[in-house]
Protein backbone atom coordinates (compact mmCIF):
# COMPACT_ATOMS: atom_id res chain seq x y z
CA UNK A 1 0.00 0.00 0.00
CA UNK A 2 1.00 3.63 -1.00
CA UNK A 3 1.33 5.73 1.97
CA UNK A 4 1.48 9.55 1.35
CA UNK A 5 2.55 12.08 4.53
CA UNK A 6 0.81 15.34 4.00
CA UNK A 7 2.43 17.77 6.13
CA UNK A 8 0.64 21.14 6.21
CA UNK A 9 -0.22 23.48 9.27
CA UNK A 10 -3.39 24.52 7.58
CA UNK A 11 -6.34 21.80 8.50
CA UNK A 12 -8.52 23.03 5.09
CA UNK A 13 -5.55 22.24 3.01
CA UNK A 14 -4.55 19.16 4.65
CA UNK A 15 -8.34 17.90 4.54
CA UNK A 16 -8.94 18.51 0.64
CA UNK A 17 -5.35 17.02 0.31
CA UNK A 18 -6.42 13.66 2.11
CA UNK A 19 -10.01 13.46 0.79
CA UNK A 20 -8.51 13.99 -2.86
CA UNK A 21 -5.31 11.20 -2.57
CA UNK A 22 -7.39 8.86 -0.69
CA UNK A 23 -10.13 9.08 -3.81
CA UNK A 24 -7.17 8.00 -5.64
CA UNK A 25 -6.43 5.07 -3.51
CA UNK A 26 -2.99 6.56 -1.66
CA UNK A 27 -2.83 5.62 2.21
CA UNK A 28 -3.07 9.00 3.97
CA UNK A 29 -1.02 10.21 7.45
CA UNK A 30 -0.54 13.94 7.78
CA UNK A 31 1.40 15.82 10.13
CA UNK A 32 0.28 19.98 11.19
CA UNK A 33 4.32 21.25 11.49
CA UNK A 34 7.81 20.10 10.81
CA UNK A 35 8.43 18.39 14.48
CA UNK A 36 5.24 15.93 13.69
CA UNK A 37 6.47 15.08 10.41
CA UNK A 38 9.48 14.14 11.35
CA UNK A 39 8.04 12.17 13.97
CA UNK A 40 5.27 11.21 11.98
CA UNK A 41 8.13 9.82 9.07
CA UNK A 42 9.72 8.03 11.72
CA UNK A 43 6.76 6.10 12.75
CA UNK A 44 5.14 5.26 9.66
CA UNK A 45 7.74 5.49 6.72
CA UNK A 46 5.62 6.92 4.18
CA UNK A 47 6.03 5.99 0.30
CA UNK A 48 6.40 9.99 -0.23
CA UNK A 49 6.25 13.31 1.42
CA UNK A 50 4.12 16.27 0.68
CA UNK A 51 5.78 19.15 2.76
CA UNK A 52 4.76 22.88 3.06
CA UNK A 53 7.69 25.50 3.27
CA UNK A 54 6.16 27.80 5.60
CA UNK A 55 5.14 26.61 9.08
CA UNK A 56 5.57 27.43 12.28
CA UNK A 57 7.99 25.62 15.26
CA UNK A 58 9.86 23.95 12.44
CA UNK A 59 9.55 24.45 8.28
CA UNK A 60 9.83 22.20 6.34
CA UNK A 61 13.02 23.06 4.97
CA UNK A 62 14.60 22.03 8.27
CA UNK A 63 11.58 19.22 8.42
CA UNK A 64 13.45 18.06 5.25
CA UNK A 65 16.85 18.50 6.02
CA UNK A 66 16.12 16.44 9.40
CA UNK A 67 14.19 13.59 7.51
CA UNK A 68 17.33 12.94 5.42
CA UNK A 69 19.90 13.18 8.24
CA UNK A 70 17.93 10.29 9.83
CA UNK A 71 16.31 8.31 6.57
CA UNK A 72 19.67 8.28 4.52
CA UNK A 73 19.03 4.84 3.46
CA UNK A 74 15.32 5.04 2.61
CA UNK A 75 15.43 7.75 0.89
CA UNK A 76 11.73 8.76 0.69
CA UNK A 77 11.15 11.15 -1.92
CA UNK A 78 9.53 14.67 -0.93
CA UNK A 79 7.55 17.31 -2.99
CA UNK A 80 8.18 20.58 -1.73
CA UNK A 81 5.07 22.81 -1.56
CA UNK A 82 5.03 26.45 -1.01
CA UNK A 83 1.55 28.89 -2.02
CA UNK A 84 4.83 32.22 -1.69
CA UNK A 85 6.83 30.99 -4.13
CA UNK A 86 9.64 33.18 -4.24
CA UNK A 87 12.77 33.17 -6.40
CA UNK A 88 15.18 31.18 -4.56
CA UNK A 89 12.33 29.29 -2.86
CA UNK A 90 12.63 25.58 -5.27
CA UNK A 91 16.35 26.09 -5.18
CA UNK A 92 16.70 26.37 -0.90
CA UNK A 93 13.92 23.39 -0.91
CA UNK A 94 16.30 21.23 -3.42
CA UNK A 95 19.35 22.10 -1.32
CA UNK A 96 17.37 20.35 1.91
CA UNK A 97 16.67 17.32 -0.24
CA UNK A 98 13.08 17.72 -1.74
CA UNK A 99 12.95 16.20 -5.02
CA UNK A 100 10.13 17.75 -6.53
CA UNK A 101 8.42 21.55 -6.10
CA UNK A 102 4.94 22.56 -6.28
CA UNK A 103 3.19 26.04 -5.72
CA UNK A 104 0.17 26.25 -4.50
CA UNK A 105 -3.06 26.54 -5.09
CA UNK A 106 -2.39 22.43 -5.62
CA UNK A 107 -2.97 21.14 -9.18
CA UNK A 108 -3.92 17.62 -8.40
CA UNK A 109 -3.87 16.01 -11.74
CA UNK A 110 0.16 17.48 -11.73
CA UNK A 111 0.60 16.59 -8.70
CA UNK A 112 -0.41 12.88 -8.96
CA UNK A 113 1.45 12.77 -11.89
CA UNK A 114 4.68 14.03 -9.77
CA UNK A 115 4.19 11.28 -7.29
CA UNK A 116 3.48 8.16 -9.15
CA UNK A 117 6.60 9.42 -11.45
CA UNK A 118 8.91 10.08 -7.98
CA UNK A 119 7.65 6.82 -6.60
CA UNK A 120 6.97 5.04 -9.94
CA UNK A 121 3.87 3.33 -9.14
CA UNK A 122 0.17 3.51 -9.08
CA UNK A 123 -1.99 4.17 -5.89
CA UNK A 124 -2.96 1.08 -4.24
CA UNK A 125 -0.21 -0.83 -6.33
């Protein structure tokens, strides 16, 4: 089973999120800051990460950086999202170890197609 870690300190976004990748048959766990997702990675070792930029307590370019100091081996592949988009912005979430970028407002069709591509499989597969 696909499991997807939404991490995202706003619970509207975080909600449609879920409601939309579980439609498509991903396993959902999300996490509202940087400290749960990295707790939340450890726990459950997700398939992929979806991780805002900006939150608060910890963002999730240090949310990143920490997930790959302890996951070095696993290696789970994260999609950086941001809705401020800045220049500067996809290169800073690269340098942390996010694979992917996405602004916001979420596309999902793109979006699906960046995960099945970053984790080369189908949902439920």
């Amino acid at each position: 089973m696909t499991t997807i870690l939404i991490v995202d300190d706003h619970d509207d976004i975080r909600d449609m999120m879920t409601r939309q990748l579980q439609k498509r048959g991903y396993t959902v766990v999300t996490a509202s800051n940087g400290l749960e997702a990295v707790l939340q990675t450890a726990q459950t070792a997700p398939s992929l990460i979806l991780m805002d930029i900006n939150m608060p307590e910890l963002d999730g370019i240090e949310a990143t950086m920490q997930i790959r100091a302890a996951d070095a081996e696993m290696r789970i592949p994260v999609i950086a999202l941001t809705a401020y988009a800045l220049p500067g912005d996809e290169a800073r979430a690269t340098a942390a170890g996010c694979d992917a970028f996405h602004p916001k407002p979420v596309e999902m069709d793109k979006l699906v197609t960046q995960i099945t591509t970053l984790i080369g499989e189908e949902p439920g597969s």
